[in-house]
Protein backbone atom coordinates (compact mmCIF):
# COMPACT_ATOMS: atom_id res chain seq x y z
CA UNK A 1 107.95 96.58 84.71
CA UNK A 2 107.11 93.23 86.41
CA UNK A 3 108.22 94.44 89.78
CA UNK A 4 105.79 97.86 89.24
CA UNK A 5 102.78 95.72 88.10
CA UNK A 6 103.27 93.53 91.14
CA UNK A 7 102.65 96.23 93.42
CA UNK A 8 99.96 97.93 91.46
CA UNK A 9 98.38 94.66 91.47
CA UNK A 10 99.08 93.53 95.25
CA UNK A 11 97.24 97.26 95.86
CA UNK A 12 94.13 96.37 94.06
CA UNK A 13 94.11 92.42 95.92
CA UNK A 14 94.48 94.30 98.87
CA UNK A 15 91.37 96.04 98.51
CA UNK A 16 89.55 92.84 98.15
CA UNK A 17 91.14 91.24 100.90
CA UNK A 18 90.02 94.46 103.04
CA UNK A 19 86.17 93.45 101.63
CA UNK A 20 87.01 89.52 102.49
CA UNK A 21 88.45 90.35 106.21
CA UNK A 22 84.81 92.56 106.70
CA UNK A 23 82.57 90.12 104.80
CA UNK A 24 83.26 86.29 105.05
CA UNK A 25 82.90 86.01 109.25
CA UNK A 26 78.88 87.95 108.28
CA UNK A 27 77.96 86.18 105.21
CA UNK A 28 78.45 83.20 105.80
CA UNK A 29 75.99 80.44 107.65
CA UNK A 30 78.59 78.75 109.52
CA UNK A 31 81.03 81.60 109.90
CA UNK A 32 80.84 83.26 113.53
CA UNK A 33 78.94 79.44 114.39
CA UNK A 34 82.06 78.29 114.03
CA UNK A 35 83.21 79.95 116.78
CA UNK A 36 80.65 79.10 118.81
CA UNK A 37 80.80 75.19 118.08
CA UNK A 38 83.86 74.94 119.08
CA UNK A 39 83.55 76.71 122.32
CA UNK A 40 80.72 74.43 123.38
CA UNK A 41 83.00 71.13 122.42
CA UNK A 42 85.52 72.92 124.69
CA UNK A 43 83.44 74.41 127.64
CA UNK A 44 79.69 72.54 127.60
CA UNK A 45 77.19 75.10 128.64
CA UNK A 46 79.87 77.60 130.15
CA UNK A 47 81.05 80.48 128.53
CA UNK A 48 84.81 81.99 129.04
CA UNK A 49 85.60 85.21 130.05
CA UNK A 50 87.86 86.23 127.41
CA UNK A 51 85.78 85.36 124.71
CA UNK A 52 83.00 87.54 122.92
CA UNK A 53 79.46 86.92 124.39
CA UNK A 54 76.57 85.49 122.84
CA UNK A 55 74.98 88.96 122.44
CA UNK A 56 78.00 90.01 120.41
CA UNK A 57 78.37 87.78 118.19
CA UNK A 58 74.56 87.72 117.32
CA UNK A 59 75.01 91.44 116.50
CA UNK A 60 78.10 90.54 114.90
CA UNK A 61 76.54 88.39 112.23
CA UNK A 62 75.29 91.11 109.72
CA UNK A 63 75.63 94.18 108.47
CA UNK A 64 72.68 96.79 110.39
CA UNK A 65 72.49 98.22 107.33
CA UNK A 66 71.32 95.52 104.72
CA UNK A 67 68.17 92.84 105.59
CA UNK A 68 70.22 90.46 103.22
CA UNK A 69 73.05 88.45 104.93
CA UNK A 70 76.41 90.46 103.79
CA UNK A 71 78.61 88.14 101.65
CA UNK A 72 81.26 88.62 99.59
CA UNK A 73 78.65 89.27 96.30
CA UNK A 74 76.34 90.99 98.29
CA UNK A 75 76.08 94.15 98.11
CA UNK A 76 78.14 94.50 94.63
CA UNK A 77 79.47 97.58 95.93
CA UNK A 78 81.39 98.43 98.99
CA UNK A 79 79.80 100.17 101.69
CA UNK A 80 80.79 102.63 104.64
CA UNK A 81 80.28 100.09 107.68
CA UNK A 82 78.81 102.97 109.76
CA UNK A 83 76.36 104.69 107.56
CA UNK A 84 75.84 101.95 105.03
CA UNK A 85 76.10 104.64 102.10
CA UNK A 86 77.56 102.93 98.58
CA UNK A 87 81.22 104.09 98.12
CA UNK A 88 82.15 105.77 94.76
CA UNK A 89 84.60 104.55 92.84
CA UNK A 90 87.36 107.27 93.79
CA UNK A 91 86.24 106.60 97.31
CA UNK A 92 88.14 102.92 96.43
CA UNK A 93 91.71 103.47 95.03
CA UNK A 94 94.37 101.91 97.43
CA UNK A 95 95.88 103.72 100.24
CA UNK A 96 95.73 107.16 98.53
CA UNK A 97 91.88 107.11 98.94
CA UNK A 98 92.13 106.89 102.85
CA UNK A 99 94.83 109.36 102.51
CA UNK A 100 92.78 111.48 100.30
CA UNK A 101 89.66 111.20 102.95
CA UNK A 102 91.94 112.05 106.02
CA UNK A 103 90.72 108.30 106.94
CA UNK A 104 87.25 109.30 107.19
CA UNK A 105 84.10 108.22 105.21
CA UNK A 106 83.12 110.55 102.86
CA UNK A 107 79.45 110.46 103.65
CA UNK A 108 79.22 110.18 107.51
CA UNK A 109 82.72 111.54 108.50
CA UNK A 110 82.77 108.22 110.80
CA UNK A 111 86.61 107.48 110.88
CA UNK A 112 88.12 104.54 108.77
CA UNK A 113 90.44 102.23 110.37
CA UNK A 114 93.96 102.36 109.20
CA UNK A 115 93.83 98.25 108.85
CA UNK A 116 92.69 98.93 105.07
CA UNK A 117 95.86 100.55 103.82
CA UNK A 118 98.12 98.37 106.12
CA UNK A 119 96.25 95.75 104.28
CA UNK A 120 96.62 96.83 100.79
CA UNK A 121 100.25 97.61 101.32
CA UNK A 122 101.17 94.17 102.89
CA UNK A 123 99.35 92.74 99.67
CA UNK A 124 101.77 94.89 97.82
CA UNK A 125 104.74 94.17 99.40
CA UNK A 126 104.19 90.35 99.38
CA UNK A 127 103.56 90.33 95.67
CA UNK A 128 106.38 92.41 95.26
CA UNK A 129 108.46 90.15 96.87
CA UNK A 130 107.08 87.06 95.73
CA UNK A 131 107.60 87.74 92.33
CA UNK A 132 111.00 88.97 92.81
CA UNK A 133 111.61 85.58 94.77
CA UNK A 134 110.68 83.12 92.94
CA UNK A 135 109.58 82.08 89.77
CA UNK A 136 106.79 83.27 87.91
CA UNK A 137 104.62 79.96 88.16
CA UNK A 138 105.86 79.09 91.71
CA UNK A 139 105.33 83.29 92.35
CA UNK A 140 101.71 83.12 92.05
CA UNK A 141 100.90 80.32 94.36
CA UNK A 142 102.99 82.15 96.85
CA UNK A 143 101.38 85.71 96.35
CA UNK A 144 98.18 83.59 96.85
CA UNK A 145 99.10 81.96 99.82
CA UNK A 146 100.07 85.17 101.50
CA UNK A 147 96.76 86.61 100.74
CA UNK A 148 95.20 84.31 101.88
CA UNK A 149 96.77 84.50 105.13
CA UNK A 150 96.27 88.24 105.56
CA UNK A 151 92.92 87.19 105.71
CA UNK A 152 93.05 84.36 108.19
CA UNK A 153 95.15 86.84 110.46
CA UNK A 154 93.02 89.67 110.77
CA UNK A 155 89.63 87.66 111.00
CA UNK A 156 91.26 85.96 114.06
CA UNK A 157 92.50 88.97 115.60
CA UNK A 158 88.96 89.94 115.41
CA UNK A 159 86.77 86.73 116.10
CA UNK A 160 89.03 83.81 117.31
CA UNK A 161 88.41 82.29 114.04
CA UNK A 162 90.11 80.81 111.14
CA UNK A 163 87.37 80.50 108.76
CA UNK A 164 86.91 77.45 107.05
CA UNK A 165 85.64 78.82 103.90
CA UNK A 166 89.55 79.46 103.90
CA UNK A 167 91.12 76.88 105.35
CA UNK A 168 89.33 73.46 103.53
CA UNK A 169 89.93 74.79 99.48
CA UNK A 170 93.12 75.70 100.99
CA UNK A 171 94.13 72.15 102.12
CA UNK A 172 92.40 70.69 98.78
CA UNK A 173 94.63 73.37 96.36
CA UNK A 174 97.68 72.19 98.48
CA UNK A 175 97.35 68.73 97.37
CA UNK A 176 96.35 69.45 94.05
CA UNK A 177 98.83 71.58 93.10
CA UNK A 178 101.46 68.75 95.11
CA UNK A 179 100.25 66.38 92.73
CA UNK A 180 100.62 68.99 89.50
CA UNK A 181 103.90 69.36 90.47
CA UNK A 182 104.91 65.19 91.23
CA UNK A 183 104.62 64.84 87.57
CA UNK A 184 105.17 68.12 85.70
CA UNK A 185 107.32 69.61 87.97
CA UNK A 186 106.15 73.61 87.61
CA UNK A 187 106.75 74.63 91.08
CA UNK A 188 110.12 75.12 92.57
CA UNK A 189 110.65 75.01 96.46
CA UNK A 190 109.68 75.84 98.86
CA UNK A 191 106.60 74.61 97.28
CA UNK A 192 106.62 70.40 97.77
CA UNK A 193 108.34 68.65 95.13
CA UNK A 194 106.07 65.55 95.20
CA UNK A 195 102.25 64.35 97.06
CA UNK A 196 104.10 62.05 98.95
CA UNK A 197 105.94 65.20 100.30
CA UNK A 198 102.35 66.86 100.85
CA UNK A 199 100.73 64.23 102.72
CA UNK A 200 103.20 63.73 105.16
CA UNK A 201 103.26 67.59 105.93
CA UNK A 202 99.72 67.67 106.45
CA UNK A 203 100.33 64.27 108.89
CA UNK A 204 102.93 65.87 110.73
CA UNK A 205 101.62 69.69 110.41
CA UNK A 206 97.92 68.83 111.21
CA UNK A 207 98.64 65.93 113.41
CA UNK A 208 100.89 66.63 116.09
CA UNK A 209 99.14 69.88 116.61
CA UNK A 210 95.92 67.98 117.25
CA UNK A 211 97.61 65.70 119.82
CA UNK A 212 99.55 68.75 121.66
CA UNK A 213 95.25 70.06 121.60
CA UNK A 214 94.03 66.89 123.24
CA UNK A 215 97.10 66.58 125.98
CA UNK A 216 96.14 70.13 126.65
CA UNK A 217 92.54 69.54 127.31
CA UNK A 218 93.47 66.01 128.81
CA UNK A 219 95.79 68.40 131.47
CA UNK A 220 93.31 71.34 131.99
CA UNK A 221 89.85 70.13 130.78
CA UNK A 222 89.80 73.67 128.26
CA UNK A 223 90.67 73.98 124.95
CA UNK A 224 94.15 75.15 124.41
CA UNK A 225 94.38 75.62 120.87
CA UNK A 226 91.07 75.89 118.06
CA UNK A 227 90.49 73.69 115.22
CA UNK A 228 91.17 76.61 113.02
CA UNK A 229 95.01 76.91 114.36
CA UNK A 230 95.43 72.66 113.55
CA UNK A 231 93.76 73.51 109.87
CA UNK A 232 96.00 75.94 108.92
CA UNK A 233 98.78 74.21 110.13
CA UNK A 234 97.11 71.07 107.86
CA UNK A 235 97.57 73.75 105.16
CA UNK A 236 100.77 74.56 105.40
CA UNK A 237 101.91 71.38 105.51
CA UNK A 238 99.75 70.35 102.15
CA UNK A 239 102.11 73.34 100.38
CA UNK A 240 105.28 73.24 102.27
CA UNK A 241 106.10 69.45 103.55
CA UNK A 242 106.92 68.22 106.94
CA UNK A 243 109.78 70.81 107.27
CA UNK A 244 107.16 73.97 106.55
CA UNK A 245 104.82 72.18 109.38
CA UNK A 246 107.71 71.57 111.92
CA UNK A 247 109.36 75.28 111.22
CA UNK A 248 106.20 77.03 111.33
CA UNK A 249 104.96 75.14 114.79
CA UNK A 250 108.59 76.05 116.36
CA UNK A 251 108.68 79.61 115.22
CA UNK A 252 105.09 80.03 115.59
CA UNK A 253 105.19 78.70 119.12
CA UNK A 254 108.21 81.03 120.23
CA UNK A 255 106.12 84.34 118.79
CA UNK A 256 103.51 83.57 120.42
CA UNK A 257 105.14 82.73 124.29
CA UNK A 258 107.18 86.00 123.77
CA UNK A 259 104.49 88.36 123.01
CA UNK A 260 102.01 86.50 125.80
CA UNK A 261 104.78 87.06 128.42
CA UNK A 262 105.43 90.41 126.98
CA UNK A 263 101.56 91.60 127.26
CA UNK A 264 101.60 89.59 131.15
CA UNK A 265 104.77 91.63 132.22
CA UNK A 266 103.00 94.72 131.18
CA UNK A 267 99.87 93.87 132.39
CA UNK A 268 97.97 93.75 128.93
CA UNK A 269 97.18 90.05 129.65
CA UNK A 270 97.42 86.73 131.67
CA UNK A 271 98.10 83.12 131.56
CA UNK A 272 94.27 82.12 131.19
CA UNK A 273 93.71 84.96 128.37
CA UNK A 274 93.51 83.18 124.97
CA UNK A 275 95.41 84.59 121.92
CA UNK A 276 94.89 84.49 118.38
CA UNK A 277 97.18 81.91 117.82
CA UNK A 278 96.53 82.07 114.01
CA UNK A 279 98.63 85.76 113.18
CA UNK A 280 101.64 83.61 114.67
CA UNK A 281 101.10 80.96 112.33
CA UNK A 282 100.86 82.92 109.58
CA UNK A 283 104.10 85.27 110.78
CA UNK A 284 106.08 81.69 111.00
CA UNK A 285 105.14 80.78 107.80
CA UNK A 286 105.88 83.74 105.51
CA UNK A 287 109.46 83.46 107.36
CA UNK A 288 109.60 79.79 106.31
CA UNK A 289 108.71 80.95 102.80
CA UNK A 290 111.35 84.03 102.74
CA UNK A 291 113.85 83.26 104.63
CA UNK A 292 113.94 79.58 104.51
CA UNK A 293 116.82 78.22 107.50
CA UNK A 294 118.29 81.21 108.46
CA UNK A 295 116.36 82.78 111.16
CA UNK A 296 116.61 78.96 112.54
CA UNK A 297 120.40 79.15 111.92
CA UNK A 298 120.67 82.68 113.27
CA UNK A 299 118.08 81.76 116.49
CA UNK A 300 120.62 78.83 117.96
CA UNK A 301 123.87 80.71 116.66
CA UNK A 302 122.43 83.32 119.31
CA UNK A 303 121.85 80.85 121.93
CA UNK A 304 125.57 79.32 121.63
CA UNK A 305 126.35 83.14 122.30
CA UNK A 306 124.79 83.44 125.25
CA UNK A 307 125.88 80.09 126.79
C-alpha cells in the first residue's frame, strides 16, 4: 500500500512540478533578470552567441495570454500555453490525460509536449524509490529534494537558469533540517548527521566551485560556470556533507565533458557553446543519493581494466 500511494502521489507532485517548471522563470520579478545579471557581470555590454537575446527573453517573461504576471497562484487554474483556455479538471489527471488527448490541447488542438508526463512519471518513480529506500522521515526530505531538482533541471535546459526562488530556501532547509537532526537525530544518511557536517559541505560544495568560476574567468575573461550551478552545489552540500559536494562535482563534471564531446563529435555543438550545467548536477546527485560509492567503485574498477 505505501509503495502504491507513493506513486499515486509522485503523479499528482508531478503535475505541480510541470506548473512550477512553466511558471516560476514568468512570475517572478527577478526570475529571467537573473539571467541577464549575470551575463552582464560576465560579458559587460556584449552579448554571447549562444545565449537567448534580449528580445526573447522580454517575450519570455509572461504569459500572452494574461495582463497579470503568471505566478505560481496566478491563474488558479492551469491553462493551455497556446490558446490560454482554462483546463478542466479531466484535462489534468497524470500521464493518462496526455494519453487520453493524443498529446494535444483539448481546445486548440496545439500539441502538448511530452516533458509533462516524463515529468510526472520521474516524480513517481523517485517517490517510489525514495520511500522504498529509506526511511519514512529521512524518505520525505529525499522525495523533496528530487522534486525539487526536476525543477531546477528543466528550467535550465530551458533558460540557463537555476532559479533562486529554489535554490536560497533550499540552502536555508538544508541547514535547518542539519541542525534538527544534530540533536534529535530523525534523519538517517545520506542526509548529514550533524551542522558541523552541513557547513563544511556547503564550504567545500559551494566554495571550490566558486574558485574553479573565478580561475576560469581569470584564464578566459568569460564566465565558465553561473552562480546558479555554485548554489546548487551550496545545496547539496547543506543536505549531503563534504562527500555529497565532492561526489556530485566529480560525477557531475565527467557527465557533462562526455556528453559536450559527444554533441562536438557529432556536430550538435562546440567548445565555446555553453551547457546547462545544472541537469548534470542534479543527475550526480540523485546517484550520490541512490547509489551511494558504487558507481565511484565501479568507475575506477573499470579504469584498472583498461590499464
Amino acid at each position: 500500500m505505501l509503495e502504491t500511494g507513493a506513486i499515486i502521489f509522485g503523479l499528482l507532485i508531478g503535475s505541480f512540478l510541470s506548473v512550477c517548471i512553466y511558471r516560476i522563470p514568468l512570475g517572478r520579478s527577478t526570475g529571467l533578470e537573473e539571467l541577464e545579471a549575470e551575463q552582464a557581470d560576465a560579458e559587460g555590454e556584449e552579448q554571447q552567441d549562444d545565449t537567448q537575446d534580449e528580445e526573447d527573453i522580454a517575450q519570455a517573461i509572461n504569459s500572452e495570454h494574461f495582463e497579470d504576471k503568471v505566478t505560481i497562484s496566478y491563474p488558479p487554474r492551469s491553462f493551455c500555453p497556446h490558446c490560454g483556455n482554462q483546463l478542466r479538471w479531466w484535462h489534468n489527471i497524470p500521464v493518462f490525460s496526455w494519453i487520453f488527448l493524443l498529446g494535444k490541447c483539448a481546445f486548440c488542438r496545439a500539441p502538448i509536449s511530452a516533458r509533462y508526463p516524463l515529468v510526472e512519471l520521474l516524480s513517481a518513480y523517485f517517490c517510489y524509490l525514495s520511500v522504498t529506500t529509506f526511511p519514512l522521515p529521512t524518505a520525505i526530505v529525499i522525495y523533496l529534494f528530487c522534486a525539487g531538482l526536476i525543477v531546477l533541471s528543466f528550467i535550465d535546459i530551458d533558460y540557463y537558469l537555476l532559479p533562486n526562488v529554489i535554490t536560497y530556501p533550499g540552502f536555508l532547509l538544508g541547514i535547518i533540517l542539519a541542525l534538527i537532526n544534530h540533536f534529535f537525530h530523525i534523519f538517517s544518511l545520506p542526509l548529514v548527521p550533524t551542522i558541523w557536517d552541513s557547513l563544511l559541505g556547503v564550504l567545500i560544495g559551494a566554495g571550490v566551485l566558486e574558485l574553479i568560476a573565478r580561475i576560469y574567468m581569470w584564464l578566459r575573461n568569460k564566465q565558465g560556470l553561473g552562480m546558479g550551478d555554485i548554489k546548487l552545489l551550496g545545496v547539496t552540500g547543506a543536505f549531503f556533507g563534504m562527500e555529497g559536494a565532492i561526489y556530485t562535482m566529480f560525477i557531475g563534471s565527467l557527465l557533462g565533458s562526455f556528453v559536450g564531446i559527444f554533441l562536438i563529435l557529432i556536430g550538435q555543438g562546440k567548445l565555446s557553446k555553453y551547457l546547462p550545467f545544472g541537469p548534470y548536477l542534479a543527475v550526480a546527485t540523485l546517484l550520490y543519493i541512490f547509489t551511494g560509492k558504487e558507481l565511484l567503485v565501479l568507475f575506477f574498477q573499470t579504469l584498472g581494466t583498461v590499464r
